[in-house]
C-alpha atoms as a PDB file:
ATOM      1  CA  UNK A   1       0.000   0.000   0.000  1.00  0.00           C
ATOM      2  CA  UNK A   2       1.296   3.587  -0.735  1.00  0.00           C
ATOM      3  CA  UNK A   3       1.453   5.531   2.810  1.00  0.00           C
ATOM      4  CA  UNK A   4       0.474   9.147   2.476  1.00  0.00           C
ATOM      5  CA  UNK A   5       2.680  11.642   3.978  1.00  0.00           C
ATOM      6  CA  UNK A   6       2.714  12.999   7.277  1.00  0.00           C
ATOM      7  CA  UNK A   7       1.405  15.992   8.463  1.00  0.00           C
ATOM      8  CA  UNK A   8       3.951  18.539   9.892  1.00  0.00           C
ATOM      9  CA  UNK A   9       1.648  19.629  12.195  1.00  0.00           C
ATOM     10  CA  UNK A  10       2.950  15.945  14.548  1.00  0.00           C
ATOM     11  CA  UNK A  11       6.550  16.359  13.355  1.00  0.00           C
ATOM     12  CA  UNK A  12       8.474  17.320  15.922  1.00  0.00           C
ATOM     13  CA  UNK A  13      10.946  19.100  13.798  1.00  0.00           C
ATOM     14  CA  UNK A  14       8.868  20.914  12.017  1.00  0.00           C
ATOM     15  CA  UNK A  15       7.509  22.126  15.482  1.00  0.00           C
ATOM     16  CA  UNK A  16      11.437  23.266  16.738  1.00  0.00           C
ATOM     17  CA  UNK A  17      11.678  24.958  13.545  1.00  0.00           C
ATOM     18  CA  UNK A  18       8.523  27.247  14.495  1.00  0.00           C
ATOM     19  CA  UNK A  19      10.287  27.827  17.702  1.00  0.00           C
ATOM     20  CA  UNK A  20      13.378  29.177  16.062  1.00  0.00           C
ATOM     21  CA  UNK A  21      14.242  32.367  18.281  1.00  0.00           C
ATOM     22  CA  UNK A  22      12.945  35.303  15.765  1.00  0.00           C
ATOM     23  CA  UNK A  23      14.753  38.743  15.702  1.00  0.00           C
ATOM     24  CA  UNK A  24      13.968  41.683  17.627  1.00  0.00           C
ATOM     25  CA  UNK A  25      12.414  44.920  15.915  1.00  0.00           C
ATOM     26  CA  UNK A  26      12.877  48.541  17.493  1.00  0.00           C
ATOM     27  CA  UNK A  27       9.264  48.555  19.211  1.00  0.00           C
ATOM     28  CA  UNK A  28      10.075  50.105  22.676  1.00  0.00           C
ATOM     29  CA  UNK A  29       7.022  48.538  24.385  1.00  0.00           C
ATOM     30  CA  UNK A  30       8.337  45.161  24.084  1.00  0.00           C
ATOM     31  CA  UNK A  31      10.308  43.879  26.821  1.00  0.00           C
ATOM     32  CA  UNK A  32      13.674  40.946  25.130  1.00  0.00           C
ATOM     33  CA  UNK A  33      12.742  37.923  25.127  1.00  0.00           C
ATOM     34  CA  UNK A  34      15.925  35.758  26.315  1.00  0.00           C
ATOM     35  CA  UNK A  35      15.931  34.172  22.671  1.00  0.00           C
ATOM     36  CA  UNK A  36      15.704  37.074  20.882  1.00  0.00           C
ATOM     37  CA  UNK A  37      18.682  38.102  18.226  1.00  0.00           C
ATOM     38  CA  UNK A  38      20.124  41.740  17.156  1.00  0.00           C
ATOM     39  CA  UNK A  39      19.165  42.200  13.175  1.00  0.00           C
ATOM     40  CA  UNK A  40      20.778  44.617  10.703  1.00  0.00           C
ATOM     41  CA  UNK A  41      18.557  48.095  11.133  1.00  0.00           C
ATOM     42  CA  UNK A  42      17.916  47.545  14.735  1.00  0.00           C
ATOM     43  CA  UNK A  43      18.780  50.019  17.506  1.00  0.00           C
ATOM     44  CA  UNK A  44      21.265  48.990  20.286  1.00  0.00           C
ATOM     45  CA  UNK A  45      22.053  50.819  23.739  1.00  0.00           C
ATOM     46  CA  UNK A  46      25.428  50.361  23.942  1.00  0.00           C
ATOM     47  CA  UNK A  47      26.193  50.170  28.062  1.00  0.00           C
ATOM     48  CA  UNK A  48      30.098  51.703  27.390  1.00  0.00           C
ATOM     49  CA  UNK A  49      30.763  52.041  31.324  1.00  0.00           C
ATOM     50  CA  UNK A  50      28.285  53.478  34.320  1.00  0.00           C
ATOM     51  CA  UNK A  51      26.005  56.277  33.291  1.00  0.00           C
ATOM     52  CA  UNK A  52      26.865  56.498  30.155  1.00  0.00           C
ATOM     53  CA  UNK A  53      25.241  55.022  27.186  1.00  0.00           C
ATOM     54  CA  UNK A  54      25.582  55.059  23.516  1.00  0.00           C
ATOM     55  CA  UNK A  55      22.641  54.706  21.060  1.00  0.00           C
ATOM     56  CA  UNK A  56      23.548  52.589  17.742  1.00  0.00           C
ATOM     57  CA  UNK A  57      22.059  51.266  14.657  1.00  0.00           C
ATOM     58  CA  UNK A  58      23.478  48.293  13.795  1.00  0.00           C
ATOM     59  CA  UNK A  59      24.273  47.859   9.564  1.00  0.00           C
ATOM     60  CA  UNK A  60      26.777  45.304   8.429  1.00  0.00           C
ATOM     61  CA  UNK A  61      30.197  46.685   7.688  1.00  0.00           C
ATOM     62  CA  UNK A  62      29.801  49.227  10.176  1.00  0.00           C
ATOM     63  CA  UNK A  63      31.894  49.896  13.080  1.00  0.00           C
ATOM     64  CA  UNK A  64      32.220  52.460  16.361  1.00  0.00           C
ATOM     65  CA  UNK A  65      34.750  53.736  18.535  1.00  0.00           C
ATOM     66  CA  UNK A  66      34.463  54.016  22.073  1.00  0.00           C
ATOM     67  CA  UNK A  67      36.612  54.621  25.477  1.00  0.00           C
ATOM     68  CA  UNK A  68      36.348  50.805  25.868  1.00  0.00           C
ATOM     69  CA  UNK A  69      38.177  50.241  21.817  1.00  0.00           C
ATOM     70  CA  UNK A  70      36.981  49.534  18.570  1.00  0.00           C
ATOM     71  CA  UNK A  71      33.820  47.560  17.985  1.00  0.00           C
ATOM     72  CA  UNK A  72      32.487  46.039  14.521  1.00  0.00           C
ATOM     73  CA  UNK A  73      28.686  46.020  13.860  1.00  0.00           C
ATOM     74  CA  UNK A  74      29.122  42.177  12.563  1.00  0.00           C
ATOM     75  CA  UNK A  75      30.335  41.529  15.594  1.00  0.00           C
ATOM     76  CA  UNK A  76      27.122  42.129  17.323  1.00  0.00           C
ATOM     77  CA  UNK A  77      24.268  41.467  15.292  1.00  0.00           C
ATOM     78  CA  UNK A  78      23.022  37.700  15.966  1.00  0.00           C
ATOM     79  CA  UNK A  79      23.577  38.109  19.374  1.00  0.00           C
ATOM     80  CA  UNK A  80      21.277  38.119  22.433  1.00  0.00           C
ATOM     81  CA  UNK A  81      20.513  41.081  23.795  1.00  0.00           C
ATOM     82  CA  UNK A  82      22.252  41.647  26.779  1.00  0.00           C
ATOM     83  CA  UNK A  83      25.655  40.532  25.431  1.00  0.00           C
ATOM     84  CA  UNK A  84      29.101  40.918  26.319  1.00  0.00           C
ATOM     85  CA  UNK A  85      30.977  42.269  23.402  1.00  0.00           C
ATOM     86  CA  UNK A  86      34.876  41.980  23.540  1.00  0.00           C
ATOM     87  CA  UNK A  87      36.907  44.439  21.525  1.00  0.00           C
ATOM     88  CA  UNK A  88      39.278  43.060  18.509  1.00  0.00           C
ATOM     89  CA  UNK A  89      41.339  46.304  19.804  1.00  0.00           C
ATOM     90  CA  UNK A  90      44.476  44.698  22.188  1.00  0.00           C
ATOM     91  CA  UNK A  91      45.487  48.238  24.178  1.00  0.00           C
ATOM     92  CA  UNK A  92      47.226  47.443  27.204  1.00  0.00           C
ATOM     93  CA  UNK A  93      45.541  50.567  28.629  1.00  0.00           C
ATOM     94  CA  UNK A  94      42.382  49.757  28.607  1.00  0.00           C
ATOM     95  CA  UNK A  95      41.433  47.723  31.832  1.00  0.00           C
ATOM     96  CA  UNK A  96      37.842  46.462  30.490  1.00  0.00           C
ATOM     97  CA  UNK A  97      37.896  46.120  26.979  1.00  0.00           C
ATOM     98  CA  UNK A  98      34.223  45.145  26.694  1.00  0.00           C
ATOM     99  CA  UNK A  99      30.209  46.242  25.868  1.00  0.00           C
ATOM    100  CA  UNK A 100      27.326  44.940  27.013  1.00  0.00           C
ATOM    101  CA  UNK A 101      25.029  45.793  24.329  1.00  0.00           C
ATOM    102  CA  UNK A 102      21.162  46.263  25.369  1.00  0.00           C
ATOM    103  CA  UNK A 103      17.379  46.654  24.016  1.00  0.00           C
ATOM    104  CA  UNK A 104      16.048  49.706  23.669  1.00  0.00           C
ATOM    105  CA  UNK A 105      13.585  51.098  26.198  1.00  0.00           C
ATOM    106  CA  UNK A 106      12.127  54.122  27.231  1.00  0.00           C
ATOM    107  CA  UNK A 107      14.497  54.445  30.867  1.00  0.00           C
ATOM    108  CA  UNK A 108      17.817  53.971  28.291  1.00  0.00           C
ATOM    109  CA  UNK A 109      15.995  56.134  25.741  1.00  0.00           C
ATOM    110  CA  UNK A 110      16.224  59.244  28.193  1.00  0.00           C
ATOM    111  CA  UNK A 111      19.500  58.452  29.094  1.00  0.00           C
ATOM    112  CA  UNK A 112      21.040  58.752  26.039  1.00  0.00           C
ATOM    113  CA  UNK A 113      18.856  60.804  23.549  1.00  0.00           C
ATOM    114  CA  UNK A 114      19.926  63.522  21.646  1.00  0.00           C
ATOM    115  CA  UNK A 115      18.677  66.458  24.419  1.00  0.00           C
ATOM    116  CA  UNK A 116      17.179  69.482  22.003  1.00  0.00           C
ATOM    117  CA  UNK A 117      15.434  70.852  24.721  1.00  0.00           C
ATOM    118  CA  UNK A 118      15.059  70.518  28.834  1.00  0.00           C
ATOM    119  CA  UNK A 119      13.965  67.249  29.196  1.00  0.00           C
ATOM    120  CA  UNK A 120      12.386  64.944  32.092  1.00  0.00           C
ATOM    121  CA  UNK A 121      14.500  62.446  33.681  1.00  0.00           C
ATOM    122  CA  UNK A 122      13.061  58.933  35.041  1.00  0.00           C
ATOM    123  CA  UNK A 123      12.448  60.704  38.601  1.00  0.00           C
ATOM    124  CA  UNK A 124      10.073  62.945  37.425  1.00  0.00           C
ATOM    125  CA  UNK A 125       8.785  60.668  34.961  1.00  0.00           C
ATOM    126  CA  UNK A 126       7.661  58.075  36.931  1.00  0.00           C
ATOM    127  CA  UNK A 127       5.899  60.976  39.350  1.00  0.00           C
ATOM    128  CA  UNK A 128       3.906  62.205  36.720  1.00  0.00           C
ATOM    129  CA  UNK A 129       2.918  58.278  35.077  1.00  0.00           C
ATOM    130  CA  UNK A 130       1.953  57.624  38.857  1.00  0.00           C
ATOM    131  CA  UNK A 131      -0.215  60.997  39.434  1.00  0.00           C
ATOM    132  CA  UNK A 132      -1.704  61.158  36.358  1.00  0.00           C
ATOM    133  CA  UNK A 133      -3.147  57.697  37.054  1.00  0.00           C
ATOM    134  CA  UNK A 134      -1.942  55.920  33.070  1.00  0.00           C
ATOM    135  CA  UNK A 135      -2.523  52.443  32.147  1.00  0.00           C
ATOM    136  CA  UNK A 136      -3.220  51.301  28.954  1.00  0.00           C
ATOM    137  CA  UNK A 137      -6.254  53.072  27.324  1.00  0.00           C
ATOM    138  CA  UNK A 138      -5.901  56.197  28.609  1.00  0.00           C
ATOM    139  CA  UNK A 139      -6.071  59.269  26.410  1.00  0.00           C
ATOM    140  CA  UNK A 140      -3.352  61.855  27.241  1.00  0.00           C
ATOM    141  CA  UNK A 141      -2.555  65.516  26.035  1.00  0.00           C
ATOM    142  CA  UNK A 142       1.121  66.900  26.143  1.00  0.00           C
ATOM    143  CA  UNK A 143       2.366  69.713  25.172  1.00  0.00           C
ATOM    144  CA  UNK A 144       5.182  70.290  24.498  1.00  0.00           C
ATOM    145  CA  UNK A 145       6.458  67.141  22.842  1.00  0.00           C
ATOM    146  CA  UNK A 146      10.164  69.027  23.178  1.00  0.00           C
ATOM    147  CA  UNK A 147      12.326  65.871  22.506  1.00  0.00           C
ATOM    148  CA  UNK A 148      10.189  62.924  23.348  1.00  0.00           C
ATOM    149  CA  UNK A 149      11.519  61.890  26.867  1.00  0.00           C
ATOM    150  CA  UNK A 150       8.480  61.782  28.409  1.00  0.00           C
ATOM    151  CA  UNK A 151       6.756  61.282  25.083  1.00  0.00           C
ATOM    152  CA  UNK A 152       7.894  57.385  25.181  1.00  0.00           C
ATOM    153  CA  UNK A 153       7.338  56.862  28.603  1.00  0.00           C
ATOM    154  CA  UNK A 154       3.892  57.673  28.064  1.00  0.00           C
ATOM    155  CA  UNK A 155       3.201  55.739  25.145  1.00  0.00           C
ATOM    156  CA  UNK A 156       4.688  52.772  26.510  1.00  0.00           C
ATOM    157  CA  UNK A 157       2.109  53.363  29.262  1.00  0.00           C
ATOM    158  CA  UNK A 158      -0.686  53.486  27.590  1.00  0.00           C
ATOM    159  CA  UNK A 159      -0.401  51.521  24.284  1.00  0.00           C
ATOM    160  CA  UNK A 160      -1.909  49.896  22.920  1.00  0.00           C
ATOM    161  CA  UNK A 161      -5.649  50.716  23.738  1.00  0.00           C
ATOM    162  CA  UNK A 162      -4.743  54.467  24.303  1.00  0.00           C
ATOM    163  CA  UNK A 163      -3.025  57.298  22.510  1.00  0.00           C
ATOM    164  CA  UNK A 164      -1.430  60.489  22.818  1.00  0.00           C
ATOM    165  CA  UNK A 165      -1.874  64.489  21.350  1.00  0.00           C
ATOM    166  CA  UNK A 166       1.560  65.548  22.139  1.00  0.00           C
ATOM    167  CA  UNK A 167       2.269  69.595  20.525  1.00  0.00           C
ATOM    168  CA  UNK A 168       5.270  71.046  19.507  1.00  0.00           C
ATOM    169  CA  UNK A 169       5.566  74.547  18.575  1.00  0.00           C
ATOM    170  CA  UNK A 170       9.450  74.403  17.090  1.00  0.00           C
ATOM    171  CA  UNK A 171       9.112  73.057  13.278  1.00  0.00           C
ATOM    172  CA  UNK A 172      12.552  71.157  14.159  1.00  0.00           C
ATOM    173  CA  UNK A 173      11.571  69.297  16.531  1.00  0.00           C
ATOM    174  CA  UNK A 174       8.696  67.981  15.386  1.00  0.00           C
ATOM    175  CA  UNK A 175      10.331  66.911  12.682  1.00  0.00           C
ATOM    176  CA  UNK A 176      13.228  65.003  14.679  1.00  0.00           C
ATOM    177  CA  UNK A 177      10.809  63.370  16.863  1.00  0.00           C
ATOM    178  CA  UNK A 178       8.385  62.220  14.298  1.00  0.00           C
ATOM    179  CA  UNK A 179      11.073  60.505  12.817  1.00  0.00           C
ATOM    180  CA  UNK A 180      11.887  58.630  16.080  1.00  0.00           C
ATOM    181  CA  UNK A 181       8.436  58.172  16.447  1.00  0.00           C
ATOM    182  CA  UNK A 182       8.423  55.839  13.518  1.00  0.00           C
ATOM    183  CA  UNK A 183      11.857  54.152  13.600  1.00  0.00           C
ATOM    184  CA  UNK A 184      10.480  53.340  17.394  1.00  0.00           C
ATOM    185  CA  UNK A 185       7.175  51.640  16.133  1.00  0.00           C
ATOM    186  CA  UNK A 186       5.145  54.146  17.930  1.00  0.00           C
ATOM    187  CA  UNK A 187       3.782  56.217  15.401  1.00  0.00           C
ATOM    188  CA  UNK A 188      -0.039  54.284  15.229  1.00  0.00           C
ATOM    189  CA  UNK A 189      -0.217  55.503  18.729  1.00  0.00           C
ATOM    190  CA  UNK A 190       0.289  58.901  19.082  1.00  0.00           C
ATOM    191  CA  UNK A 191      -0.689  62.432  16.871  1.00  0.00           C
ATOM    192  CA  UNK A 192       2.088  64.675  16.920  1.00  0.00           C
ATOM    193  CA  UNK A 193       0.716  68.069  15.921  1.00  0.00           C
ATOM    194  CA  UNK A 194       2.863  71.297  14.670  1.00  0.00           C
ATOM    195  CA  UNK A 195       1.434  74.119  16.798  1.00  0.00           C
ATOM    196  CA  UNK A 196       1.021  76.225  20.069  1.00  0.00           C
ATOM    197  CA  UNK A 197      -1.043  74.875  22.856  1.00  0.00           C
ATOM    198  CA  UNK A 198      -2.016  78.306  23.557  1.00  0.00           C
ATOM    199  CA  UNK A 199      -3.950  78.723  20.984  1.00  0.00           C
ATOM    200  CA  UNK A 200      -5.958  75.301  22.219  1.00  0.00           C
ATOM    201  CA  UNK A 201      -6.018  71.672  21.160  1.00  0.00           C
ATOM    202  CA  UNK A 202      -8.814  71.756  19.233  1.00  0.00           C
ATOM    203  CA  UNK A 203     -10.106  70.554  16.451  1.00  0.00           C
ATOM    204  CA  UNK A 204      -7.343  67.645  16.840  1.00  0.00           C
ATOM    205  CA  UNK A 205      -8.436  66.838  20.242  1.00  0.00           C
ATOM    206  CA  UNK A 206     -12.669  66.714  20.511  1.00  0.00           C
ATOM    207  CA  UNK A 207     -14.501  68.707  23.823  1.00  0.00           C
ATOM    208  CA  UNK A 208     -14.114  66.428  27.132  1.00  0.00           C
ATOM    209  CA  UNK A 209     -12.408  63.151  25.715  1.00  0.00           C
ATOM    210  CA  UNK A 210      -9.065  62.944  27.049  1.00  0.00           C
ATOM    211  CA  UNK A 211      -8.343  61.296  30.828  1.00  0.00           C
ATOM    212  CA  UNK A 212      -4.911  63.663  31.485  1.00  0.00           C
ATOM    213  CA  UNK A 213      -3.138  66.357  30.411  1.00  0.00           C
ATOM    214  CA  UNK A 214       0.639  67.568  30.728  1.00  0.00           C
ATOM    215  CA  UNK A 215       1.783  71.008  30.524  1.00  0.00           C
ATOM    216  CA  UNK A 216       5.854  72.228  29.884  1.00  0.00           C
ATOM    217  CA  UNK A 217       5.163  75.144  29.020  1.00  0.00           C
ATOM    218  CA  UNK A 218       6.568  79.099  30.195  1.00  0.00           C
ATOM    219  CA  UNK A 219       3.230  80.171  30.775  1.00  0.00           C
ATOM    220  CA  UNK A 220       1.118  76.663  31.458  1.00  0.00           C
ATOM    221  CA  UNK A 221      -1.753  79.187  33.340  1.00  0.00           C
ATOM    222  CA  UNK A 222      -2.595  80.679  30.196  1.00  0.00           C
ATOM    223  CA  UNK A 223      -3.108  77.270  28.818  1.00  0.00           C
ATOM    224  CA  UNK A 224      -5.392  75.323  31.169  1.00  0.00           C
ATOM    225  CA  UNK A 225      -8.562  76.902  30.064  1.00  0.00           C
ATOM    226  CA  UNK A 226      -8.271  74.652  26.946  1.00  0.00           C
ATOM    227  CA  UNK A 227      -6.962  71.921  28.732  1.00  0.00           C
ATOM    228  CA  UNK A 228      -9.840  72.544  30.959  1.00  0.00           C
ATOM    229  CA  UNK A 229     -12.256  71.857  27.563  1.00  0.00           C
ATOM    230  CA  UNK A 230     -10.565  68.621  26.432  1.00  0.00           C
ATOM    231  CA  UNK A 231     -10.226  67.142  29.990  1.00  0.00           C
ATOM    232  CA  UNK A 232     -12.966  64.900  31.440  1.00  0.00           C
ATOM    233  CA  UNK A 233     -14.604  65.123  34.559  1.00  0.00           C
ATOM    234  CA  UNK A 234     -12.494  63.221  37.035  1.00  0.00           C
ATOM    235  CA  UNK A 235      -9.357  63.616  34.569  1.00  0.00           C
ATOM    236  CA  UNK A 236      -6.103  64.824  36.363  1.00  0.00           C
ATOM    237  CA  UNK A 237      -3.856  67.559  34.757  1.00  0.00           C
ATOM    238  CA  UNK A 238      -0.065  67.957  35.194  1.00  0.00           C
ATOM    239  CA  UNK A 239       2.449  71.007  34.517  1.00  0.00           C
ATOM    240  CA  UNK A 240       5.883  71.002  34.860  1.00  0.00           C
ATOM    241  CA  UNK A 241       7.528  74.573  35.697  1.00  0.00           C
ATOM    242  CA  UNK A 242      11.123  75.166  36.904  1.00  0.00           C
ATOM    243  CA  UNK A 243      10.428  78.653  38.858  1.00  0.00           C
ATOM    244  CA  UNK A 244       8.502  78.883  41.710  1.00  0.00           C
ATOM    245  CA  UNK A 245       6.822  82.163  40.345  1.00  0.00           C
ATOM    246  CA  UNK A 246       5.600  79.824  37.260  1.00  0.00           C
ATOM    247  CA  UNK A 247       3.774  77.566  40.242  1.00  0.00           C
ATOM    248  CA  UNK A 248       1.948  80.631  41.971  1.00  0.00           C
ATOM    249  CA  UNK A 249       0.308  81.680  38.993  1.00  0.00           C
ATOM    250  CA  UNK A 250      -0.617  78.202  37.523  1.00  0.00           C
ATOM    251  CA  UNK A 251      -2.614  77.604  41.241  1.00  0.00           C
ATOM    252  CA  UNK A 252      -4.268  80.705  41.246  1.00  0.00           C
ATOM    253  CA  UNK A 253      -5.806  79.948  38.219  1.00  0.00           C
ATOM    254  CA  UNK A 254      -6.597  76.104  39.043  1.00  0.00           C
ATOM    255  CA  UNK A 255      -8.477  77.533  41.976  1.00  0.00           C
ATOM    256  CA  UNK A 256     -10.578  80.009  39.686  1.00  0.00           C
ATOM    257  CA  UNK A 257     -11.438  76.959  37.586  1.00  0.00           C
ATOM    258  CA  UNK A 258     -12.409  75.246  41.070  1.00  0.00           C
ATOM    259  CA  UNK A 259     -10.047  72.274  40.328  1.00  0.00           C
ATOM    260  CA  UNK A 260      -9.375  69.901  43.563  1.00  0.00           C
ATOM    261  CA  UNK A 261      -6.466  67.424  45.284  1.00  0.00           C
ATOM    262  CA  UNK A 262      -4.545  70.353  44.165  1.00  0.00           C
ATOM    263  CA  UNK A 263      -0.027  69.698  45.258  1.00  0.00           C
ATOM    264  CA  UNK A 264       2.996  70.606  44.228  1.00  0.00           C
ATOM    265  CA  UNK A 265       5.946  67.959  44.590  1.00  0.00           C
ATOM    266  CA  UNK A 266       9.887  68.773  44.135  1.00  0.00           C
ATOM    267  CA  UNK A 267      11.724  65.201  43.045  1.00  0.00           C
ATOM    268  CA  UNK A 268      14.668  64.511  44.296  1.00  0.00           C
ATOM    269  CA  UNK A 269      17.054  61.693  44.033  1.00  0.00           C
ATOM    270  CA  UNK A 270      19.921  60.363  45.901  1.00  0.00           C
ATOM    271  CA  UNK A 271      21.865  57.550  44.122  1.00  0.00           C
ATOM    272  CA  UNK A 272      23.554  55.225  46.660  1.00  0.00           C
ATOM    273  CA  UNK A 273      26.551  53.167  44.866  1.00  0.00           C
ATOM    274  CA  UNK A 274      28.682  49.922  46.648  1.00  0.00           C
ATOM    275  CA  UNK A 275      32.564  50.283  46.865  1.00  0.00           C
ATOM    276  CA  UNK A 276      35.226  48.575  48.305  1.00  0.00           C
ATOM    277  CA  UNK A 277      37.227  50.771  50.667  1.00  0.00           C
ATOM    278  CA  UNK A 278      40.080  49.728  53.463  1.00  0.00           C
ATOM    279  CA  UNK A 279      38.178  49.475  56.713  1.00  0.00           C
ATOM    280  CA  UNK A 280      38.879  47.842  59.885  1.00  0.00           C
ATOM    281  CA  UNK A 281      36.577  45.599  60.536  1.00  0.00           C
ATOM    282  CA  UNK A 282      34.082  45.710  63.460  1.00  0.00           C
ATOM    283  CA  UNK A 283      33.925  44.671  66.932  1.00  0.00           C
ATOM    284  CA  UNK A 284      38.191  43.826  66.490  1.00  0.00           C
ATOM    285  CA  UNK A 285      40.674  45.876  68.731  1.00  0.00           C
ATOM    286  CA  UNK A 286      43.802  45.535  66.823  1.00  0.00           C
ATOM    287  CA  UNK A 287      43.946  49.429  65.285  1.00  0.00           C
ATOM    288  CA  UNK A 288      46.230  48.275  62.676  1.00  0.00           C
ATOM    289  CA  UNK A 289      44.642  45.609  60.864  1.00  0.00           C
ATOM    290  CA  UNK A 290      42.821  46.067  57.422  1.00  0.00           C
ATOM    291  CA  UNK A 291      40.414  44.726  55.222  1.00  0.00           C
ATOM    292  CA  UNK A 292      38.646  44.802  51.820  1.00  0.00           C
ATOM    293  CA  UNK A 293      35.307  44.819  52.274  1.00  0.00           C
ATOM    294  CA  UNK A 294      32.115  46.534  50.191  1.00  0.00           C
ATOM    295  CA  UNK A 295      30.305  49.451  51.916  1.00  0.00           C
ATOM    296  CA  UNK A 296      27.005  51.553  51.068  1.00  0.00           C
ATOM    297  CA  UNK A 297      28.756  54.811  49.876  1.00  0.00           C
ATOM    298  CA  UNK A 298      26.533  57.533  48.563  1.00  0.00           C
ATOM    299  CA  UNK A 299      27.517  59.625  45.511  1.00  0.00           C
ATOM    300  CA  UNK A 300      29.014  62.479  45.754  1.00  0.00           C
ATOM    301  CA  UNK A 301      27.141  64.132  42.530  1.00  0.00           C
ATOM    302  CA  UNK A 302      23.568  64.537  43.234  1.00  0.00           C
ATOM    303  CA  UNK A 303      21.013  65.919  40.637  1.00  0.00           C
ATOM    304  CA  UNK A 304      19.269  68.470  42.076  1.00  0.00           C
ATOM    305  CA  UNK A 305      16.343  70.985  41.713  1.00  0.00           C
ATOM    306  CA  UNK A 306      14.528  69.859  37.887  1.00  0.00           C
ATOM    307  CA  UNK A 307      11.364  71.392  38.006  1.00  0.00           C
ATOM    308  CA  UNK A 308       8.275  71.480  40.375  1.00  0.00           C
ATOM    309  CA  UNK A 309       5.125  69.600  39.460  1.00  0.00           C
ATOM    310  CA  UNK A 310       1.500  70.802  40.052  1.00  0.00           C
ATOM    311  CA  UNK A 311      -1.265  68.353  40.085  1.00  0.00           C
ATOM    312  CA  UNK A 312      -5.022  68.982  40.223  1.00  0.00           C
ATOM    313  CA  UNK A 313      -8.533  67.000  39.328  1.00  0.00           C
ATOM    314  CA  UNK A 314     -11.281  68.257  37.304  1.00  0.00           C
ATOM    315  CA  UNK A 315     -14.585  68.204  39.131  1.00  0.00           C
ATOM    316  CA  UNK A 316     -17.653  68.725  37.853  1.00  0.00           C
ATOM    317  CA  UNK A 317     -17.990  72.689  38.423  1.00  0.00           C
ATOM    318  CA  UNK A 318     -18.899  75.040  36.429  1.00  0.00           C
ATOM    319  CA  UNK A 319     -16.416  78.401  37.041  1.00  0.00           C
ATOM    320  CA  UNK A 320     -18.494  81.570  38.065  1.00  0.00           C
END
């Protein structure tokens, strides 16, 4: 009798080869997977040494310099993300002549973008996620967009039920970050309009539909009567304002508009680091001996005032 062939559905093999680890694309909201491969055209964070990263788009026959030596492109695409790359570079001076090269996210975005304007760092980033109360589905209103830190953050929040009106008044910059917008897969998400908030959000944004709405602006007070029409009932508005005269107009005018749970929070961070330091170790009595050991030092270098944040809630009252 003539046997028919097998299915691949029951092969085994054929089931591995579906399994095959798949590249990675630029799409910030995606967390690696362990199996997942650097491609030609994808963007790298290259971790050179502490604090300081180094975005890269990796194309065959390219190479980079860093502090660490000299790196090939080849060298690193079809690797796991989260590799240690060594450096064909032998100099006797450098004491770690390694990468590690990582995924792209919005925390390593901020760190390393190209900074066009002011921009928020994670601190005040995750303060204003938190306040504003984002999850995915939420409809949010920035302006302005400046160079996208908080931009990502937001998106990555909130995609990929919600979306985001972010404004730009600077033609240049709304060209830049359109373009990242794209190469970052976040484009379907988000409406990035050319214009001045003070001069409202409408007709891009419709009367009442948005859940929160973030002001960086000089004069954010002169723009919270149209956030005011575009916010919801219950929705929570944010502005961001580095002087302290910028705060004491923006709450007069929230109070006007009878807006409640009104604050304004300062962020500041402290970054604690591990060193080993000679120290005589505890609870011994001989003054003389010595040892290695690791010890909770804090940094000397401290970021310090950014900006202060006001937050307030929309309630259902009509201003007299």
């Amino acid at each position: 009798k003539r046997k028919h062939p097998k299915s691949s559905e029951g092969d085994p093999r054929q089931q591995q080869k579906k399994k095959l680890p798949q590249p990675c694309n630029n799409n910030l909201m995606r967390a690696p997977h362990e199996h997942d491969l650097i491609r030609s055209g994808d963007l790298v964070i290259i971790l050179v040494e502490r604090d300081l990263y180094v975005p890269q788009v990796m194309h065959l026959g390219e190479s980079f310099h860093t502090r660490r030596g000299y790196f090939k492109h080849d060298d690193i695409i079809g690797k796991a993300y989260g590799s240690k790359i060594e450096t064909d570079s032998h100099n006797p001076n450098v004491l770690f002549p390694y990468i590690h090269v990582l995924k792209a996210t919005p925390l390593l975005w901020t760190r390393c973008l190209l900074k066009r304007t002011q921009i928020l760092f994670e601190t005040d980033i995750a303060m204003v996620i938190y306040k504003l109360g984002l999850k995915n589905g939420s409809k949010v209103v920035e302006s302005g967009t400046g160079s996208g830190s908080l931009s990502h953050s937001i998106l990555t929040t909130i995609a990929p039920a919600g979306h985001l009106y972010t404004f730009e008044f600077h033609e240049g910059r709304v060209n830049h970050v359109s373009q990242e917008f794209s190469d970052h897969q976040l484009k379907d998400f988000v409406t990035l309009v050319h214009g001045d908030a003070s001069e409202g959000f409408s007709p891009t944004v419709s009367p009442q539909s948005v859940d929160a709405v973030f002001l960086d602006l000089p004069r954010p007070w002169e723009a919270i009567r149209h956030a005011h029409d575009v916010l919801r009932v219950g929705g929570r508005l944010c502005t961001f304002s580095p002087c302290i005269e910028q705060v004491q107009r923006t709450m007069k005018e929230l109070h006007l508009r009878h807006y409640g749970d009104i604050e304004c929070v300062e962020c500041l961070a402290k970054n604690y680091g591990f060193e080993k330091v000679q120290m005589r170790p505890p609870f011994t009595y001989d003054h003389d001996s010595k040892a290695l050991e690791s010890h909770c030092i804090a940094n000397d270098i401290m970021r310090g005032h950014t900006s202060y944040l006001v937050f307030a809630k929309k309630y259902n009252v009509s201003p007299q």
